[in-house]
N, C-alpha and C. Protein backbone atom coordinates (compact mmCIF):
# COMPACT_ATOMS: atom_id res chain seq x y z
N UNK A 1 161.42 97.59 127.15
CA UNK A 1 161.78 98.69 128.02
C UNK A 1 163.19 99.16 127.73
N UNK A 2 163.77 98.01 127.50
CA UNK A 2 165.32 98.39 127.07
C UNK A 2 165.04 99.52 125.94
N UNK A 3 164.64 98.94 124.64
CA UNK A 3 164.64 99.82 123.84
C UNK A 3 164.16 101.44 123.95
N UNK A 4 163.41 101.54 124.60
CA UNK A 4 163.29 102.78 125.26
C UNK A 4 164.28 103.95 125.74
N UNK A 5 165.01 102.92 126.68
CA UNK A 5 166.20 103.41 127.27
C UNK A 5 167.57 103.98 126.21
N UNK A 6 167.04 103.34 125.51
CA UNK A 6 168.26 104.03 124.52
C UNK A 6 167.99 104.53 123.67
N UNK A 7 166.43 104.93 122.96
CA UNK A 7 166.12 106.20 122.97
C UNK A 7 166.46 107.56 123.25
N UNK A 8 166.32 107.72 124.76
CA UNK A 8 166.49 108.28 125.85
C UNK A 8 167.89 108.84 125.75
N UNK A 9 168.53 108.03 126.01
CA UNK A 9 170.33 108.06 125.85
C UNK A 9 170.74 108.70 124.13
N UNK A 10 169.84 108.39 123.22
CA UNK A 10 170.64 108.77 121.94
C UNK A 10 170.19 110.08 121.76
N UNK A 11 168.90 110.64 122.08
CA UNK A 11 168.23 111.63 122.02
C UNK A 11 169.01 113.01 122.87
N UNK A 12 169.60 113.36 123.44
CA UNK A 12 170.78 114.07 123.73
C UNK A 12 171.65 114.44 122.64
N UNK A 13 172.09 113.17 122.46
CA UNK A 13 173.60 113.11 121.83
C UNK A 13 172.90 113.49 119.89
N UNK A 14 171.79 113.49 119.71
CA UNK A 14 171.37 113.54 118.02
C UNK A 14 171.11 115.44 118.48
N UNK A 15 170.50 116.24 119.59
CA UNK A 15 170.38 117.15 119.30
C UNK A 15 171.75 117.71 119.43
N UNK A 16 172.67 117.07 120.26
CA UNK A 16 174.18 118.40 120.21
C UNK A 16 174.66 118.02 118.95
N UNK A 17 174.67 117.01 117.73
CA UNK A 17 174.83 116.72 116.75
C UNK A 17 174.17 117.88 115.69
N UNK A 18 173.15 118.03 115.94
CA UNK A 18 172.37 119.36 115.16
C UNK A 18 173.05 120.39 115.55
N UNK A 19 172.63 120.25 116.48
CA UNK A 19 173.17 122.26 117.25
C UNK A 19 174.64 122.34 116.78
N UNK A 20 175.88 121.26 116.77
CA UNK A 20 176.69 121.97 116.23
C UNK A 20 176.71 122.36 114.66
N UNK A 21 175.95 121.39 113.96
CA UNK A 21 176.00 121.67 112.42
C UNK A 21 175.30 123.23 112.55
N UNK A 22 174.41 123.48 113.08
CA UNK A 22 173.90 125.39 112.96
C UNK A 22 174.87 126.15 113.06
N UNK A 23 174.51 127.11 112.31
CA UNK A 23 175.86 128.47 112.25
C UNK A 23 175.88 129.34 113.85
N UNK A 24 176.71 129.34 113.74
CA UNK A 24 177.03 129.94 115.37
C UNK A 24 177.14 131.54 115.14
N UNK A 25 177.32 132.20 116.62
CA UNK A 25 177.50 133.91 116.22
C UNK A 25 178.65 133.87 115.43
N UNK A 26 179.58 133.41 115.63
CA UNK A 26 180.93 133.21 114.69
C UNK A 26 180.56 133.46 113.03
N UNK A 27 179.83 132.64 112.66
CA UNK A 27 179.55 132.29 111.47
C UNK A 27 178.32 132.98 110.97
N UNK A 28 177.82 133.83 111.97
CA UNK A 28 177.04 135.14 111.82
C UNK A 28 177.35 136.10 111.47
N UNK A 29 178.05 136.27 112.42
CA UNK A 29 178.87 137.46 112.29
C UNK A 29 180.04 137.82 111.12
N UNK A 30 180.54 136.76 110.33
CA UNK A 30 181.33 136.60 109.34
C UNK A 30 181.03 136.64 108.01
N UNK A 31 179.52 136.20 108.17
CA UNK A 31 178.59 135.98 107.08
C UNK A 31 177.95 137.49 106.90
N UNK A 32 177.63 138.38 107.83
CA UNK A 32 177.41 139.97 107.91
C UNK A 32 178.36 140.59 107.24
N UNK A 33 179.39 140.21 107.38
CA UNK A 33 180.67 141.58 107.12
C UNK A 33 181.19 140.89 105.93
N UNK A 34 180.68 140.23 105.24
CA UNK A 34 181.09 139.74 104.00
C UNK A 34 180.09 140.23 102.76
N UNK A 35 181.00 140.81 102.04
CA UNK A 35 180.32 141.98 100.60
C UNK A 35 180.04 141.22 99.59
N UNK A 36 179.43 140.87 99.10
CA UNK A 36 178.92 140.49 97.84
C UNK A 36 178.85 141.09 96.15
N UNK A 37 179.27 140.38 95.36
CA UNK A 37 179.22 141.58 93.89
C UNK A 37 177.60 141.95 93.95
N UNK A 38 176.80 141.23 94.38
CA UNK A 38 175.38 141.86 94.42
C UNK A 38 175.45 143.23 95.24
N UNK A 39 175.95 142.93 96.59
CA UNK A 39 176.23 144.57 97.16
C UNK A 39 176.51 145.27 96.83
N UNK A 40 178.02 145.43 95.81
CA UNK A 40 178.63 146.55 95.65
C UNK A 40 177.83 146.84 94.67
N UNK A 41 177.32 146.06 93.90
CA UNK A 41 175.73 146.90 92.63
C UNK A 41 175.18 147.23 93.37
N UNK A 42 174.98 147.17 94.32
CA UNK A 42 173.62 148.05 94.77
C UNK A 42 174.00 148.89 95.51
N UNK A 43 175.12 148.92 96.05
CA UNK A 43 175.70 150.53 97.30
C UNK A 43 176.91 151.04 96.73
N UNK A 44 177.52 150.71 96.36
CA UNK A 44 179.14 150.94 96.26
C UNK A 44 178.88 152.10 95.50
N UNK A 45 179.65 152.98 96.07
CA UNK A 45 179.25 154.99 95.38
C UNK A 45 181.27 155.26 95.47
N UNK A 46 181.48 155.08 96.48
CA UNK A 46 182.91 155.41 96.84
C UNK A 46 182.95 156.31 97.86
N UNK A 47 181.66 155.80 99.04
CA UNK A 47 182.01 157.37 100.18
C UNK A 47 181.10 158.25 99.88
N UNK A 48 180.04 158.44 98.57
CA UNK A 48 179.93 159.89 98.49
C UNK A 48 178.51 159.89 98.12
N UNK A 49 177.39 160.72 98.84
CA UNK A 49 176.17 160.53 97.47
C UNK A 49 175.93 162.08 98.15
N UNK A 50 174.84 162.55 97.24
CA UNK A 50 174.36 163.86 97.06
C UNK A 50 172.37 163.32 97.44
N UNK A 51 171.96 164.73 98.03
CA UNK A 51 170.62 164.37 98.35
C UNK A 51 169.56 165.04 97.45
N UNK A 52 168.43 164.50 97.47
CA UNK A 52 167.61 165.02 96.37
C UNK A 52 166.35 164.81 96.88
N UNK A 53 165.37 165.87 97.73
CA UNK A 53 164.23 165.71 98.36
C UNK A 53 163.32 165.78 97.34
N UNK A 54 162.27 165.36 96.58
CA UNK A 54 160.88 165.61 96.01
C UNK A 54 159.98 166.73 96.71
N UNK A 55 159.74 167.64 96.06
CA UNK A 55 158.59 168.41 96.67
C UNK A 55 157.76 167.61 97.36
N UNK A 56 156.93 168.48 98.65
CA UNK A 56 156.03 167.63 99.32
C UNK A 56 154.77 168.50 98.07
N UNK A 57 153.00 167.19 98.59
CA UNK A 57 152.21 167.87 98.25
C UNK A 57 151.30 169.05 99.07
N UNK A 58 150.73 170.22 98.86
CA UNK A 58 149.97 170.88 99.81
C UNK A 58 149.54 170.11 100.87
N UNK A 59 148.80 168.51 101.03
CA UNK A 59 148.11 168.69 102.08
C UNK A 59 149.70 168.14 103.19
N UNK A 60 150.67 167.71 102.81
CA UNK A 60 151.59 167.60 104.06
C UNK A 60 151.59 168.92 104.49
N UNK A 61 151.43 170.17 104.53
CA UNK A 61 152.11 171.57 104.88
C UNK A 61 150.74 171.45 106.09
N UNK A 62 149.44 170.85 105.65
CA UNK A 62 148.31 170.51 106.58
C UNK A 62 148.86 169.90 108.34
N UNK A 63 149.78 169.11 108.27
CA UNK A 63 149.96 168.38 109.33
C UNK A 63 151.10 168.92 109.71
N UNK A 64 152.03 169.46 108.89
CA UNK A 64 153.30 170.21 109.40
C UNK A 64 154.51 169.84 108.54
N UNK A 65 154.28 168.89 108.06
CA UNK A 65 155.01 168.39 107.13
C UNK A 65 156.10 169.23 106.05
N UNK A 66 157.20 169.57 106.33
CA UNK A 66 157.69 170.37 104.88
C UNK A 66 159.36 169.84 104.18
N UNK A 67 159.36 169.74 102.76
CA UNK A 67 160.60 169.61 102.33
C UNK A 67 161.93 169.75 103.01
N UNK A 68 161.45 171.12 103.81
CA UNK A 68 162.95 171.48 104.74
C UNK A 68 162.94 170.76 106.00
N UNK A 69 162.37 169.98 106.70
CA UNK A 69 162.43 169.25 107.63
C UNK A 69 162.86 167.94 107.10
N UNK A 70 162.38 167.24 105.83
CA UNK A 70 163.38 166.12 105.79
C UNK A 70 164.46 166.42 105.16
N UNK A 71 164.73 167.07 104.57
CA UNK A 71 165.75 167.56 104.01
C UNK A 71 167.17 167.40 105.75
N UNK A 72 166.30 168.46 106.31
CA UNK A 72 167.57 168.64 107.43
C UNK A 72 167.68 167.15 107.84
N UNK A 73 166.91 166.34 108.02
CA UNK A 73 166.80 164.91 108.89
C UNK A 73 167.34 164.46 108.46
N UNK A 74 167.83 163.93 107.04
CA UNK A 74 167.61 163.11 106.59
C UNK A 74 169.65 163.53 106.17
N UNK A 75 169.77 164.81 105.76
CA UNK A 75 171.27 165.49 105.38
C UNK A 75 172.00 164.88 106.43
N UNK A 76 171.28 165.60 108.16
CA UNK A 76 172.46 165.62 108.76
C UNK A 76 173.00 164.14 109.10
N UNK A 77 172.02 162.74 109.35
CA UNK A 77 172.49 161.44 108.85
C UNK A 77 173.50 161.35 108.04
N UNK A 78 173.47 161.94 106.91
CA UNK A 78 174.30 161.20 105.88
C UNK A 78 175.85 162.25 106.41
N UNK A 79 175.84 163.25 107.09
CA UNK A 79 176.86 164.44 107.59
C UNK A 79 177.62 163.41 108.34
N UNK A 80 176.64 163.13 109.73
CA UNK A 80 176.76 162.00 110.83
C UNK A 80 177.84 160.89 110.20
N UNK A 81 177.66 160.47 109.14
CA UNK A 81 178.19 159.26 108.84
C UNK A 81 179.29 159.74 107.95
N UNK A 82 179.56 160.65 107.28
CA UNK A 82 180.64 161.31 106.68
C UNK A 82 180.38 160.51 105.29
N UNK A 83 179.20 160.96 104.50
CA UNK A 83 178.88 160.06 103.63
C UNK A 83 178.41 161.11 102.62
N UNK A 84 178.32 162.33 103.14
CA UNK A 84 177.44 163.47 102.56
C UNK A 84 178.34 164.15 101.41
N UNK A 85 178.25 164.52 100.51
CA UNK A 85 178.86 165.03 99.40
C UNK A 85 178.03 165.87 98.25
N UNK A 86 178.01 166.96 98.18
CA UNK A 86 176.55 168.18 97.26
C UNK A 86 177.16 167.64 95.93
N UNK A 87 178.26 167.44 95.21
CA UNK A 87 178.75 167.10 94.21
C UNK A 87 178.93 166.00 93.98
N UNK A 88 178.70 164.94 94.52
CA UNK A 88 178.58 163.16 94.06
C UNK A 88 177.70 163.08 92.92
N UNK A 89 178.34 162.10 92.19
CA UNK A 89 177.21 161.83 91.12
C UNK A 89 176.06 160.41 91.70
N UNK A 90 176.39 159.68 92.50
CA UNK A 90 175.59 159.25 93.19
C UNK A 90 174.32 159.92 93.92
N UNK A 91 173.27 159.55 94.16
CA UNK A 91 172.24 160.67 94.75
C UNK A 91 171.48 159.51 95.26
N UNK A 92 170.83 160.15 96.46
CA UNK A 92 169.59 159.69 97.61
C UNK A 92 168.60 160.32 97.18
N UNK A 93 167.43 159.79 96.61
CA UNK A 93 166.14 159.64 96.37
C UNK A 93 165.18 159.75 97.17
N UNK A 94 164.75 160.53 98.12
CA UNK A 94 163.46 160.47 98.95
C UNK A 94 162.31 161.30 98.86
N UNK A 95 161.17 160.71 97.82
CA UNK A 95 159.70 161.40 97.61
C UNK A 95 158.65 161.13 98.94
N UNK A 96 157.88 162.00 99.10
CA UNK A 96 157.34 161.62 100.40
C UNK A 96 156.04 162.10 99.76
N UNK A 97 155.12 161.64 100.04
CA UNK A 97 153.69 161.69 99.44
C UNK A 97 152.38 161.53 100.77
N UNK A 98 151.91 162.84 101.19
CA UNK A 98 150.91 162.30 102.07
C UNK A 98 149.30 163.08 101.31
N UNK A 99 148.49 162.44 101.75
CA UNK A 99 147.30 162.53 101.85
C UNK A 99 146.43 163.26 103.00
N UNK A 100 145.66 164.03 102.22
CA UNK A 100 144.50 164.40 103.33
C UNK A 100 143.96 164.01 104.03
N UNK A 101 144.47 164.58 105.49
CA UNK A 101 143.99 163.48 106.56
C UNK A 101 142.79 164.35 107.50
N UNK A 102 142.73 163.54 108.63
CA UNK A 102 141.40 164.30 109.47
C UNK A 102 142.52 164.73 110.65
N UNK A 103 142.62 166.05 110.94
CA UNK A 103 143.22 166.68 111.96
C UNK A 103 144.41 166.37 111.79
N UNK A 104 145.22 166.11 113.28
CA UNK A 104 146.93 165.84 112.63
C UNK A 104 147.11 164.82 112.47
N UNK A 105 146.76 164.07 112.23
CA UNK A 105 147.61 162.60 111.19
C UNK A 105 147.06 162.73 109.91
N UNK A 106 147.67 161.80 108.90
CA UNK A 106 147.20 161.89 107.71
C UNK A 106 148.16 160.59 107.11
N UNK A 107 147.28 159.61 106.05
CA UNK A 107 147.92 158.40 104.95
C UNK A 107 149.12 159.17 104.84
N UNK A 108 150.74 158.21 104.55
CA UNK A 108 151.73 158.80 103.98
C UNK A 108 152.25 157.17 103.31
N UNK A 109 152.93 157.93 102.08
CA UNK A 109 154.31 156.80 101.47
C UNK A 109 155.52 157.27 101.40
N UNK A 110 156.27 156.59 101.76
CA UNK A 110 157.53 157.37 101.34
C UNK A 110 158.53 156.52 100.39
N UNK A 111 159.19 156.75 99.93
CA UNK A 111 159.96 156.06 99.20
C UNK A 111 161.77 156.87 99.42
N UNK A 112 162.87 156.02 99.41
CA UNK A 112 164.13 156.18 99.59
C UNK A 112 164.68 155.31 98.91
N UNK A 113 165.35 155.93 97.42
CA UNK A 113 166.31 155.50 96.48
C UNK A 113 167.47 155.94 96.48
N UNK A 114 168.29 154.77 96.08
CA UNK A 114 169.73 155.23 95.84
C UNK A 114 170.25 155.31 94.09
N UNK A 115 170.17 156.04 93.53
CA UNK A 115 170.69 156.38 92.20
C UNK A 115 172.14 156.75 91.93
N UNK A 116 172.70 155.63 90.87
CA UNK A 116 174.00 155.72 90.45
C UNK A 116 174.38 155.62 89.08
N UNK A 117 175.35 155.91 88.73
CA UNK A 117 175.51 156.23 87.25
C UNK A 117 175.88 155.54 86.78
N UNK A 118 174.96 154.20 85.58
CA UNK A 118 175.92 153.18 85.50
C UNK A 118 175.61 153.40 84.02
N UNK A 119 176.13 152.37 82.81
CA UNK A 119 175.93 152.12 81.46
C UNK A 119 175.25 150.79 80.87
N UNK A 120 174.16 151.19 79.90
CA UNK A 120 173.44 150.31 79.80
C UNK A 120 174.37 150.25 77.97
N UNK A 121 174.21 149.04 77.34
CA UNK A 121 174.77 148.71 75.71
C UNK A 121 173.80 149.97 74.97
N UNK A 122 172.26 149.84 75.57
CA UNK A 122 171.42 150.39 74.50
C UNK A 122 171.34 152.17 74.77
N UNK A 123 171.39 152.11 76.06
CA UNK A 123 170.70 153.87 76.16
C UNK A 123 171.93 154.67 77.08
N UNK A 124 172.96 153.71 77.14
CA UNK A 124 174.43 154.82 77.26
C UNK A 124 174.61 154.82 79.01
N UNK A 125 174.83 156.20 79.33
CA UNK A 125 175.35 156.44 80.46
C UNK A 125 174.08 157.16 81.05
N UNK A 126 173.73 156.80 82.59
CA UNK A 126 172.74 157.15 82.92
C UNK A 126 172.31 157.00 84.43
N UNK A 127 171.65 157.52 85.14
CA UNK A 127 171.38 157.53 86.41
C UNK A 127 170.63 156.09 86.86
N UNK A 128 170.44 155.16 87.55
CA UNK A 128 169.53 153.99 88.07
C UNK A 128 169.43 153.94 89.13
N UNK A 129 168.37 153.30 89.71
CA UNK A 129 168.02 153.25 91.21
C UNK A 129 168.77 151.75 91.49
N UNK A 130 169.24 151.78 92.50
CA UNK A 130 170.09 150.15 92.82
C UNK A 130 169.82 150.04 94.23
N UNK A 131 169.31 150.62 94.86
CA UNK A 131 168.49 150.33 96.12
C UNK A 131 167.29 151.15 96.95
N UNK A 132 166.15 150.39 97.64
CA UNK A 132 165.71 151.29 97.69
C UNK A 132 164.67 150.49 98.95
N UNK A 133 163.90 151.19 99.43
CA UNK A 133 163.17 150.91 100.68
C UNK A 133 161.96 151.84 100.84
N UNK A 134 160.86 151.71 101.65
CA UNK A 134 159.71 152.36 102.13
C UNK A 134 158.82 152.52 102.84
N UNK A 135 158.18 152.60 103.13
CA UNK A 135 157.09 153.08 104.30
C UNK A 135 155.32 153.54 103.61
N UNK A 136 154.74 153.06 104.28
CA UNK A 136 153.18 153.40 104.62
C UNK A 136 152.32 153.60 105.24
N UNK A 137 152.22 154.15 105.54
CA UNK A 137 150.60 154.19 107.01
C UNK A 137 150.11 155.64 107.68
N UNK A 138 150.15 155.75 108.73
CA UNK A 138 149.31 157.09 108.71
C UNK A 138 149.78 157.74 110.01
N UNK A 139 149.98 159.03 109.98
CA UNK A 139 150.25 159.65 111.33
C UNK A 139 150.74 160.97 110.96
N UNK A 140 151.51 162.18 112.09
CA UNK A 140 151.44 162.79 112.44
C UNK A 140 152.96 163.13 111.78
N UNK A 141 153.16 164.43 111.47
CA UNK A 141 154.92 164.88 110.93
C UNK A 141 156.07 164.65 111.49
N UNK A 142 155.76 164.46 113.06
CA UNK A 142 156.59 163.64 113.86
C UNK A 142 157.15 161.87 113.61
N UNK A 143 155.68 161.75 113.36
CA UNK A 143 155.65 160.26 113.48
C UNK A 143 156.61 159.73 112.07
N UNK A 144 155.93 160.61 110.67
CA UNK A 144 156.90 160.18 109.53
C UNK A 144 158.54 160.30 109.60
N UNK A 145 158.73 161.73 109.92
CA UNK A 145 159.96 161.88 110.24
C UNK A 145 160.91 160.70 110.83
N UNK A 146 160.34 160.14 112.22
CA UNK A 146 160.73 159.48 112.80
C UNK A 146 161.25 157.98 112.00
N UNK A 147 159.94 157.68 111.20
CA UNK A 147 160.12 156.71 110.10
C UNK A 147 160.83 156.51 108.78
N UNK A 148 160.99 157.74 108.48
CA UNK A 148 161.92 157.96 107.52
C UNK A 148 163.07 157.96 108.02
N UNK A 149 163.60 158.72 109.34
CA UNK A 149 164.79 158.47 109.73
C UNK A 149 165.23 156.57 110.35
N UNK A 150 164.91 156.21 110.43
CA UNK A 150 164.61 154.78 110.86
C UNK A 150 164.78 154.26 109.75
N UNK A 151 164.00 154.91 108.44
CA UNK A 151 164.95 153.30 107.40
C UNK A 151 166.42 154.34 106.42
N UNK A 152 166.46 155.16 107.16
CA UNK A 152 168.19 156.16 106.92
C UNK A 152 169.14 155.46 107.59
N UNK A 153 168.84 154.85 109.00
CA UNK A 153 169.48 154.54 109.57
C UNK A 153 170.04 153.01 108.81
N UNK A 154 168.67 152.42 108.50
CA UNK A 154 168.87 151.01 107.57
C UNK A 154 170.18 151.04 106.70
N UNK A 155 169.52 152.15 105.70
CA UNK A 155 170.39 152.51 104.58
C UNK A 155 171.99 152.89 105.02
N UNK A 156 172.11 153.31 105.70
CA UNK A 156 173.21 153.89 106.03
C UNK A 156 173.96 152.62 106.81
N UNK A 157 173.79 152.24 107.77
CA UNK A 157 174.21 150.65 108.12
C UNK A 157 174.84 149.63 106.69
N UNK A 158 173.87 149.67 105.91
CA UNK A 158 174.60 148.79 105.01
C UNK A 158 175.16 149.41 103.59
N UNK A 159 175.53 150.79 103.67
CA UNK A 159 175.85 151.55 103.00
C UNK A 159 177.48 151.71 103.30
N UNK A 160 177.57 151.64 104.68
CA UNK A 160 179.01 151.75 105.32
C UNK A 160 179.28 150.27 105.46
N UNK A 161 178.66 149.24 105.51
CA UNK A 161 178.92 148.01 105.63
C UNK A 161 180.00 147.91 104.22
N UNK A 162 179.22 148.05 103.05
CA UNK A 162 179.93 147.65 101.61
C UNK A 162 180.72 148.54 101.24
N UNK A 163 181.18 149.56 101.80
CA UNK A 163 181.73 150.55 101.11
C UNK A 163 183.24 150.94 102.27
N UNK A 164 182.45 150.63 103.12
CA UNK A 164 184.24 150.79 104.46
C UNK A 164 184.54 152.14 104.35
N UNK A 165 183.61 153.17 104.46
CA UNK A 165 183.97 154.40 104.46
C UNK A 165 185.05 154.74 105.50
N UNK A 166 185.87 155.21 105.79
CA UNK A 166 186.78 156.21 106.83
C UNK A 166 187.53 155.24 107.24
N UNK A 167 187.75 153.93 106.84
CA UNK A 167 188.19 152.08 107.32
C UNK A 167 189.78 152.27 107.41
């Protein structure tokens, strides 16, 4: 029975032993705001990218869908964040691709790249995608919009994270 009892008694003292070895918000939060050479390959522009919508296909114009609606959505974000620049050689990538649907929804993909100008030994100086994100499923011109702006917001979060725009 004894042995039991001190079980009992050690079993406390082994979990606050764990719990302090876990990273705390401290060490969350420190570990967030810390840039990586992997980051700055993949965001670091200097403040500035330029936008570049893909034509939609006919059947988005079906549901309501048009170039100039993400275009505006998607610009005034990057305005919002003071990130926007028509002359950056950096550029935002967003093709949006939907399918013929039944009434107003319809299949969509979207895709959102970030392209920057880096140098390869063999094929020189040149545009590359260094980040990028997407979406699938099905709904209404509202509904994409909404989704596309949602992973802008992504992008843009850790776009200003690595880059300390206006800092």
């Amino acid at each position: 029975m004894s042995g039991g009892g001190r079980v009992d008694r050690t079993l406390p003292l082994v979990l606050i032993a764990v719990a302090a070895l876990l990273p705390g918000p401290v060490a969350a939060q420190t570990a967030e705001r810390e840039v990586s050479e992997r980051d700055r390959f993949h965001l670091d522009t200097g403040c500035a990218v330029r936008l570049v919508v893909e034509g939609l296909p006919d059947t988005a114009g079906e549901i309501g869908l048009t170039k100039s609606r993400i275009t505006t959505a998607v610009r005034s974000r990057l305005r919002a964040a003071r990130i926007y620049d028509p002359e950056a050689l950096a550029y935002l990538y967003i093709n949006v691709n939907v399918l013929g649907g039944t009434g107003r929804t319809s299949p969509y993909s979207y895709s959102i790249e970030l392209y920057k100008w880096l140098y390869d030994l063999s094929a020189g100086r040149g545009p590359a995608g260094t980040w990028h994100s997407g979406s699938l499923g099905q709904g209404d011109a509202s509904f994409i919009l909404a989704s596309v702006a949602q992973h802008m917001d992504a992008f843009i979060d850790e776009y200003l994270r690595v880059n300390e725009c206006g800092q």
